[in-house]
Protein backbone atom coordinates (compact mmCIF):
# COMPACT_ATOMS: atom_id res chain seq x y z
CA UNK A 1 20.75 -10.00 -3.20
CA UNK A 2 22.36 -7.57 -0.42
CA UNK A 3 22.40 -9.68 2.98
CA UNK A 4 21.80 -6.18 4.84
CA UNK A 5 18.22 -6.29 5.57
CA UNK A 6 17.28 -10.10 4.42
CA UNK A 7 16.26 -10.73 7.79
CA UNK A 8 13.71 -8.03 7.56
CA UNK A 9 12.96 -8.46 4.65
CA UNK A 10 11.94 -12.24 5.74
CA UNK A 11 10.31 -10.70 8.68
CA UNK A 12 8.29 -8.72 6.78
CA UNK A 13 6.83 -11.03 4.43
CA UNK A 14 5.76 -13.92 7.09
CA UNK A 15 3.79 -10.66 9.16
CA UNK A 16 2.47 -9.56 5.45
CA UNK A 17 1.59 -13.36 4.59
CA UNK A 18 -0.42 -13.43 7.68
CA UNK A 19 -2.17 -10.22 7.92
CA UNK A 20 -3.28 -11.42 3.93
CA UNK A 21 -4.40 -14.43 5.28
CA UNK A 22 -6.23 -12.66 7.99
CA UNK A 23 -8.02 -10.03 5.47
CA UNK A 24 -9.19 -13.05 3.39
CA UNK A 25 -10.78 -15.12 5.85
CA UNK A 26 -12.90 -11.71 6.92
CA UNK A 27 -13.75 -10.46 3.24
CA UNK A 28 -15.28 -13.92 2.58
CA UNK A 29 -17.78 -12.87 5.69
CA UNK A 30 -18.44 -10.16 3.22
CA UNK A 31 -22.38 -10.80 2.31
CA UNK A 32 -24.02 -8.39 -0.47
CA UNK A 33 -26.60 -7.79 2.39
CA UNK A 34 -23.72 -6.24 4.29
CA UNK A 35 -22.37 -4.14 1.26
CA UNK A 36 -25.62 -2.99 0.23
CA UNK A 37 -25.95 -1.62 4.40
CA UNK A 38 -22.43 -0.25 4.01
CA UNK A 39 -21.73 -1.61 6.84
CA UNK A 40 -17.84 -1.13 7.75
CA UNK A 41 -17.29 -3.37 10.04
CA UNK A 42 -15.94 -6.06 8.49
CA UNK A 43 -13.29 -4.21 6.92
CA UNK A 44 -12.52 -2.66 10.90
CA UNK A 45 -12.31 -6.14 12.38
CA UNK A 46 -9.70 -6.96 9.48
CA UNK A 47 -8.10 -4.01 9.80
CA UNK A 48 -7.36 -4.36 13.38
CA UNK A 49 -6.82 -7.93 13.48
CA UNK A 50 -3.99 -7.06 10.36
CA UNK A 51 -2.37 -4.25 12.33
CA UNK A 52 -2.33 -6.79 15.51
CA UNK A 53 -0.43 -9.75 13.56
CA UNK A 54 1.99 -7.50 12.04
CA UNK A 55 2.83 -5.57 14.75
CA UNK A 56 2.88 -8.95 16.79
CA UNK A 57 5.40 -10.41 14.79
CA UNK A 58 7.70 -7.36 14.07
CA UNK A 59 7.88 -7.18 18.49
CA UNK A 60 8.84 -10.65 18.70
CA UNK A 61 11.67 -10.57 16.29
CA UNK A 62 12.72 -6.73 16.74
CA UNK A 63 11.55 -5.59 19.80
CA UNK A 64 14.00 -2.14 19.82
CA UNK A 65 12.14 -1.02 16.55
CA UNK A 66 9.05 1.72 16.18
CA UNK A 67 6.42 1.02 13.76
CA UNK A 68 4.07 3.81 12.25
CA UNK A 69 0.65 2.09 11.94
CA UNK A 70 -2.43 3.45 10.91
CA UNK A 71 -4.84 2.04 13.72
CA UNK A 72 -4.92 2.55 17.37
CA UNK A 73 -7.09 0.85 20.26
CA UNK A 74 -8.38 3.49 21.76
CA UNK A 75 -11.52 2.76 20.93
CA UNK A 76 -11.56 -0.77 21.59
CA UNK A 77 -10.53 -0.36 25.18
CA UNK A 78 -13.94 1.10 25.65
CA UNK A 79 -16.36 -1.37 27.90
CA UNK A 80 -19.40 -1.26 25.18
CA UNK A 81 -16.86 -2.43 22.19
CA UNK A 82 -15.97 -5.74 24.02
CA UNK A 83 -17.68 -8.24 21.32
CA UNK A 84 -16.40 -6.08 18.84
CA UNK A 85 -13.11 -7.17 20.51
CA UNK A 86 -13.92 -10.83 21.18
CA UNK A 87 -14.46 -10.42 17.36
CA UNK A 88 -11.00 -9.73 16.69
CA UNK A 89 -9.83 -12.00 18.73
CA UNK A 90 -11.40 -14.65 16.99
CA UNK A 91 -10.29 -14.17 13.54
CA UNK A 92 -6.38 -14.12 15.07
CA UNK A 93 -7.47 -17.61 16.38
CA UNK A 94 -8.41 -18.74 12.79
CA UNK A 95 -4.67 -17.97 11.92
CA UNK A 96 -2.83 -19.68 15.08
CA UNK A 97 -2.83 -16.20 17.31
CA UNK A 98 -3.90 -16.13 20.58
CA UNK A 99 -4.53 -12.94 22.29
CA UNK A 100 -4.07 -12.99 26.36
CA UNK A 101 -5.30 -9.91 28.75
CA UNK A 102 -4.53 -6.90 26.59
CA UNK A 103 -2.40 -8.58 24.32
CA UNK A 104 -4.59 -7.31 21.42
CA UNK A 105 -4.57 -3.71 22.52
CA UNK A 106 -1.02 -3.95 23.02
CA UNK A 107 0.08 -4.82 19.68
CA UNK A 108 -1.94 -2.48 18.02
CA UNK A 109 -0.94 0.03 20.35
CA UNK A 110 2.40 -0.79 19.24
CA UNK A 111 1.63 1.20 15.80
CA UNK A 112 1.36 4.27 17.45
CA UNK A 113 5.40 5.48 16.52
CA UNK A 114 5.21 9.04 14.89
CA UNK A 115 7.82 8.22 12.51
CA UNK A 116 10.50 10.66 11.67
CA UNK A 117 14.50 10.17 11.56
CA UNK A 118 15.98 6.72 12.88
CA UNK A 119 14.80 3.50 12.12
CA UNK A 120 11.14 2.35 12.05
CA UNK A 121 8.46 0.65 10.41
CA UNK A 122 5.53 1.57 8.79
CA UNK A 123 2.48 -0.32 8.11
CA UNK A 124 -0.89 -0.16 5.88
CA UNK A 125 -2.93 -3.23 7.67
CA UNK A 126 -5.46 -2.41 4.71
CA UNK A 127 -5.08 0.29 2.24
CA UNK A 128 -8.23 0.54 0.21
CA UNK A 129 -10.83 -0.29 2.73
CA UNK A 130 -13.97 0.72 0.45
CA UNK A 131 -11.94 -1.80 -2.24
CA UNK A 132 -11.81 -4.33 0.27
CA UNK A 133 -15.78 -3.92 1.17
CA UNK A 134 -16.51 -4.05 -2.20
CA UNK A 135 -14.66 -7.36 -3.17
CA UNK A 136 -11.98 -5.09 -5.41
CA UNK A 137 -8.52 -4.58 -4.92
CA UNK A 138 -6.92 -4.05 -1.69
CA UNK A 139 -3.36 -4.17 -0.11
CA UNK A 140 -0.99 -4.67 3.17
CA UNK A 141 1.48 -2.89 3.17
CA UNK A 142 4.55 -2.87 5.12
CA UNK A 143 8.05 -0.75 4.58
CA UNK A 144 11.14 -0.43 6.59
CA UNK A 145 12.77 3.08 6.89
CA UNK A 146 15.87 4.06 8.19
CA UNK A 147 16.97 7.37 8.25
CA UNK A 148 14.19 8.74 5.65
CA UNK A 149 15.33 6.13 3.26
CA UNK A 150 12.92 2.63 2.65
CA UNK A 151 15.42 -0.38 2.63
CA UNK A 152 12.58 -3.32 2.59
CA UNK A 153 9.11 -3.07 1.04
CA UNK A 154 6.74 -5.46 1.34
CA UNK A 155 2.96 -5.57 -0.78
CA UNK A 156 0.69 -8.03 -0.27
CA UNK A 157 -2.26 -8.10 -3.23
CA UNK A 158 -4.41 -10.67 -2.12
CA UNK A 159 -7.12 -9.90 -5.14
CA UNK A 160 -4.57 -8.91 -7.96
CA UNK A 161 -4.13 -11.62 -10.40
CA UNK A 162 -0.68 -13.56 -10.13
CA UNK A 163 -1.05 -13.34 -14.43
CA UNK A 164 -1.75 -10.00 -15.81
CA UNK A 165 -3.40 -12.22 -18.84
CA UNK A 166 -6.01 -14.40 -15.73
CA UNK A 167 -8.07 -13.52 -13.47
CA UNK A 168 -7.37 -16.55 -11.64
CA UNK A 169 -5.46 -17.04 -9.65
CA UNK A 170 -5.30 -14.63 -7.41
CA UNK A 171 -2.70 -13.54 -5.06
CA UNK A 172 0.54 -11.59 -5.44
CA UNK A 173 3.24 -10.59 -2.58
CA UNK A 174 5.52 -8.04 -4.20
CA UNK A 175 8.82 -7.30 -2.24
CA UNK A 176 11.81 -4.95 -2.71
CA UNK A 177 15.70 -4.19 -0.70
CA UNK A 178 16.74 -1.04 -1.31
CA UNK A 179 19.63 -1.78 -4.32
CA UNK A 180 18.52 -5.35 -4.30
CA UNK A 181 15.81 -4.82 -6.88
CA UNK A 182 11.73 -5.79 -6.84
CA UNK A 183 10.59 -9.47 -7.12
CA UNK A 184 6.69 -11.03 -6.94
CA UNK A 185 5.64 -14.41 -5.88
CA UNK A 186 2.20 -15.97 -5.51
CA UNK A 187 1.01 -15.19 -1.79
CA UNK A 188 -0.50 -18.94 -1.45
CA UNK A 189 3.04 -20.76 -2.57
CA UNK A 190 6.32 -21.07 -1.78
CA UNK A 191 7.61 -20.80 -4.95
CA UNK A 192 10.93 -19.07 -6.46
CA UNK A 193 10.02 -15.38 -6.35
CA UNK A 194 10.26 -13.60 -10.03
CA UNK A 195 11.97 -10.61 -10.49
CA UNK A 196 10.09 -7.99 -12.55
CA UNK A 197 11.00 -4.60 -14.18
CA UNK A 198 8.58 -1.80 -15.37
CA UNK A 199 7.69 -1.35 -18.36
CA UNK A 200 10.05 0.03 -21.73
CA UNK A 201 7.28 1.94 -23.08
CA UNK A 202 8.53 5.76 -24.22
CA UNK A 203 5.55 7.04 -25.79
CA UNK A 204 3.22 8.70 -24.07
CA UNK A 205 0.60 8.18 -26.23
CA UNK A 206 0.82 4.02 -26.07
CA UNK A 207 1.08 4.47 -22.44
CA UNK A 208 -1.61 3.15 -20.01
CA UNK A 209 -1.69 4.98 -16.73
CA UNK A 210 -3.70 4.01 -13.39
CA UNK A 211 -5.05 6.09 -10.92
CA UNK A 212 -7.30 5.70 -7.05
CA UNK A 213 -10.49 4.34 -7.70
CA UNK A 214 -11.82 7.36 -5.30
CA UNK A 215 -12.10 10.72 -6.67
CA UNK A 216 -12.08 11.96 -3.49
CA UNK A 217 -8.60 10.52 -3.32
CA UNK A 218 -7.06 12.12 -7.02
CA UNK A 219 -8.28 14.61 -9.42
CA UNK A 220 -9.48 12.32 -11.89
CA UNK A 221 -10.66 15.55 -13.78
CA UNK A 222 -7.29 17.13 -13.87
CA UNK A 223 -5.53 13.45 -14.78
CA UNK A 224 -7.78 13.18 -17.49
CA UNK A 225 -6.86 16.78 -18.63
CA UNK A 226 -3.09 15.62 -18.21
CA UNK A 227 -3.81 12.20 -20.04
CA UNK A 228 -5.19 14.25 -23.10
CA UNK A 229 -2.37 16.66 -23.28
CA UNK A 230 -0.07 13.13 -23.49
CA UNK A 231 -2.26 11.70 -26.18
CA UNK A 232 -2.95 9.29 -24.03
CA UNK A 233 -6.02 7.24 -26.06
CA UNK A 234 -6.78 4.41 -23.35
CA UNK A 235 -8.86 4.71 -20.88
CA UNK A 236 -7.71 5.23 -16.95
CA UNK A 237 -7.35 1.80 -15.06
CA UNK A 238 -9.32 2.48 -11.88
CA UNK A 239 -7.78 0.64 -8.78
CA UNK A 240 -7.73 0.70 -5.08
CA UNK A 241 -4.63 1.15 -2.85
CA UNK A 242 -0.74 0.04 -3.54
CA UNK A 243 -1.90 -2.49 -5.97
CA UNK A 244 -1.36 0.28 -8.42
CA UNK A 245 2.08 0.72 -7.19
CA UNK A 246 2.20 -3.20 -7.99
CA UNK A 247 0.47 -2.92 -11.55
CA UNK A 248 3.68 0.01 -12.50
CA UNK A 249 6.17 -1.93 -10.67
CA UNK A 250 5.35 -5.22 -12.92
CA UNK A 251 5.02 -3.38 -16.21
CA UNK A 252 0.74 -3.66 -16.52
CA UNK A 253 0.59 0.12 -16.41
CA UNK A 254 2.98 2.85 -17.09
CA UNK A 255 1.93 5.97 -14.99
CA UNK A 256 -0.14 5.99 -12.11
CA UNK A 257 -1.33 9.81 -10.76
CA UNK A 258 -1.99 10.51 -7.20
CA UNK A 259 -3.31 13.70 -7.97
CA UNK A 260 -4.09 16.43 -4.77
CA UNK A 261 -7.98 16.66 -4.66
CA UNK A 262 -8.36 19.47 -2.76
CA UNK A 263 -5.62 22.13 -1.44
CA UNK A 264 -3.38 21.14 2.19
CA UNK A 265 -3.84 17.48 1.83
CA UNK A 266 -1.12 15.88 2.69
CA UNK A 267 -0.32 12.24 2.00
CA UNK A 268 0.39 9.39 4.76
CA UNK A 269 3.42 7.67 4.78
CA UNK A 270 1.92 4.13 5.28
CA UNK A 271 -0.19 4.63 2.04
CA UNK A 272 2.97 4.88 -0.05
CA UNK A 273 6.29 3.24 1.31
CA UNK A 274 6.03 -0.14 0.51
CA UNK A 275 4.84 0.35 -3.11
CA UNK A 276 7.51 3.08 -3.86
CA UNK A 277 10.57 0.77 -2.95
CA UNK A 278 8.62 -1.76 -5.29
CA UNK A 279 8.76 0.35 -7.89
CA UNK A 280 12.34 2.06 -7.69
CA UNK A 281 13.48 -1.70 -7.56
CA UNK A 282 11.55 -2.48 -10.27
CA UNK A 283 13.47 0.23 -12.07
CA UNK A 284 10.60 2.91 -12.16
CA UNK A 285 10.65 6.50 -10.83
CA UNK A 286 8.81 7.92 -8.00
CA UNK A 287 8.35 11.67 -7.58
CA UNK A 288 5.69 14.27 -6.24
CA UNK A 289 4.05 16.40 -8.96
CA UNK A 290 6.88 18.76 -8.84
CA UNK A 291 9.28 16.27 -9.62
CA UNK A 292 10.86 16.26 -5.99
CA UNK A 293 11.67 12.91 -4.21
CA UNK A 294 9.19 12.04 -1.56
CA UNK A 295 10.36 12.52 1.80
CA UNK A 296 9.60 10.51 4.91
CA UNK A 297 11.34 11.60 6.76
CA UNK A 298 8.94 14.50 8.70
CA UNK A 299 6.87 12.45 10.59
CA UNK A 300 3.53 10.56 9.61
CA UNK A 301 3.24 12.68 6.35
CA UNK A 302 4.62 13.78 3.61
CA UNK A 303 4.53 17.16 4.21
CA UNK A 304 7.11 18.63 2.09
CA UNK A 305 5.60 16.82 -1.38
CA UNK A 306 2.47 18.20 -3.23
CA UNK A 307 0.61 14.47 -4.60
CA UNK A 308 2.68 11.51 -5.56
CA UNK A 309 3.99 10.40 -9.65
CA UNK A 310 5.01 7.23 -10.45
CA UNK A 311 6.00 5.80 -13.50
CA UNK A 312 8.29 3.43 -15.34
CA UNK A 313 10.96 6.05 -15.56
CA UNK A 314 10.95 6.22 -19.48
CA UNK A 315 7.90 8.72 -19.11
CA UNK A 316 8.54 10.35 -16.05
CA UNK A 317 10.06 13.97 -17.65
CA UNK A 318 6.63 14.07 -19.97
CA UNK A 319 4.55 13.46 -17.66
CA UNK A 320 5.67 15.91 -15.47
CA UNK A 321 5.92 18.67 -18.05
CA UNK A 322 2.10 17.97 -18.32
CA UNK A 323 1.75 17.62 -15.02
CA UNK A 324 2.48 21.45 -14.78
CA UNK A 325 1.07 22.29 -17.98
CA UNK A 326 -2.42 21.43 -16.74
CA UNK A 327 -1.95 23.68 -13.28
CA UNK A 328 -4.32 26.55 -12.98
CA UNK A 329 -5.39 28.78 -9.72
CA UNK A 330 -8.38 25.95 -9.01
CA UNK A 331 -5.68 23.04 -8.74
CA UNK A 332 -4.41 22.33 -5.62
């Protein structure tokens, strides 16, 4: 492995391991009571407390870089959400954090980079919140971009399965250095990380493809219209956030679709950066729907891509040729 970024790259997965550890304790709080109430904040007090560690961590050891998080604390500086706070607070306790004054505040507040050129970080404290509320799949995600391009990527899958073939256990961190390739490693051990490699699969047709578990998030209409043009027979693996990034990236699925669901939307860089540099490492492509590299360098978004394609290379060309085949006026 390059020694360029190792250092981040060991940065990154201590704040990852951490904010995991964090979003655990909480979604154990998780009661059916609460999930039947839909009653979000569980997943907000994680989601904070995730964005707090990270961004902690990432100050103390490089204090000169911006990070691009997804939270602020506006809200929590308000008088009336003070045992929402004290709430937060706590749960950084459970994992050896102690908040002072507006420590808290601070470090989230710390997220509030708007990206662009230069070098930054960019952070998911929980990508697939109504996953995580539900007891499915959720992920942390943390990438490090420099000049537009992601040189460390870090996914932590507390709920994905460390063996494809078992549901227990439980637990993967997935990491990547740009040219270094992708490894995976339980999240609980200490063990010799694994290196891993998509998938050799070149027929569409004995491909398995993933896609969000949200249809509010991907056309699952128009993916199943592109699946059937591939004679793709098996049915679409449902997931929550970058763990389907991880699922490509380790060879369990072949194609995962982030298909636009409705015209103008345009994608956030913290849902994607750690889980693309996973996958490129992991020898895979990663394109938007019009087969043009995503760019991150404009800012939170990706505003110059149209939806996000990733597969394990082999298929990419066929996919996108069905991709376009399956456009009409009504698709975004």
């Amino acid at each position: 492995m390059s020694d360029q970024y190792q250092q981040e790259l060991d940065w990154a997965i201590t704040a990852v391991r951490q904010a995991a550890e964090i979003c655990r304790n909480v979604q154990r709080q998780i009661t059916p009571d609460i999930m039947e109430k839909k009653d979000r904040s569980p997943v907000t007090i994680a989601d904070f407390a995730s964005q707090a560690a990270i961004c902690r961590h990432l100050m103390t050891k490089a204090p000169d870089d911006a990070i691009v998080g997804e939270e602020d604390a506006t809200e929590l500086r308000k008088p009336e959400n003070a045992p929402f706070v004290e709430r937060i607070e706590s749960e950084l306790k459970r994992v050896g954090i102690e908040p002072a004054g507006e420590d808290l505040w601070n470090w989230i507040d710390r997220g509030n980079s708007t990206g662009g050129t230069g070098r930054f970080w960019t952070l998911d404290p929980i990508d697939g919140t109504k996953g995580f509320i539900s007891g499915r799949q959720y992920a942390i995600s943390l990438a490090l971009i420099v000049d537009g391009q992601i040189k460390v990527g870090v996914l932590g899958c507390p709920n994905l399965p460390v063996s494809p073939e078992q549901d227990e256990p439980a637990g993967v961190l997935l990491t990547a250095v740009h040219g270094a390739g992708a490894m995976i490693v339980p999240l609980d051990e200490d063990a010799m990380p694994s290196k891993i490699t998509v998938s050799a699969i070149q027929s569409p047709a004995e491909a398995c493809f993933c896609e969000s578990a949200e249809s509010a998030h991907s056309s699952h209409s128009r993916s199943a219209r592109i699946a059937e043009r591939l004679n793709i027979t098996r049915p679409a693996v449902r997931l929550d956030s970058q763990a389907k990034y991880a699922e490509v990236a380790r060879g369990v699925a072949d194609i995962y679709f982030r298909l636009p669901a409705r015209k103008g939307y345009v994608e956030r860089i913290w849902d994607h950066a750690g889980g693309v540099l996973v996958v490129e490492e992991a020898g895979g492509v990663v394109t938007d729907i019009d087969g043009r590299p995503l760019e991150f360098q404009h800012g939170i978004g990706l505003s110059s891509n149209r939806g996000v394609l990733v597969t394990n290379g082999q298929l990419h060309e066929q996919v996108l040729e069905a991709v376009a085949a399956t456009a009409d006026s009504e698709t975004p």
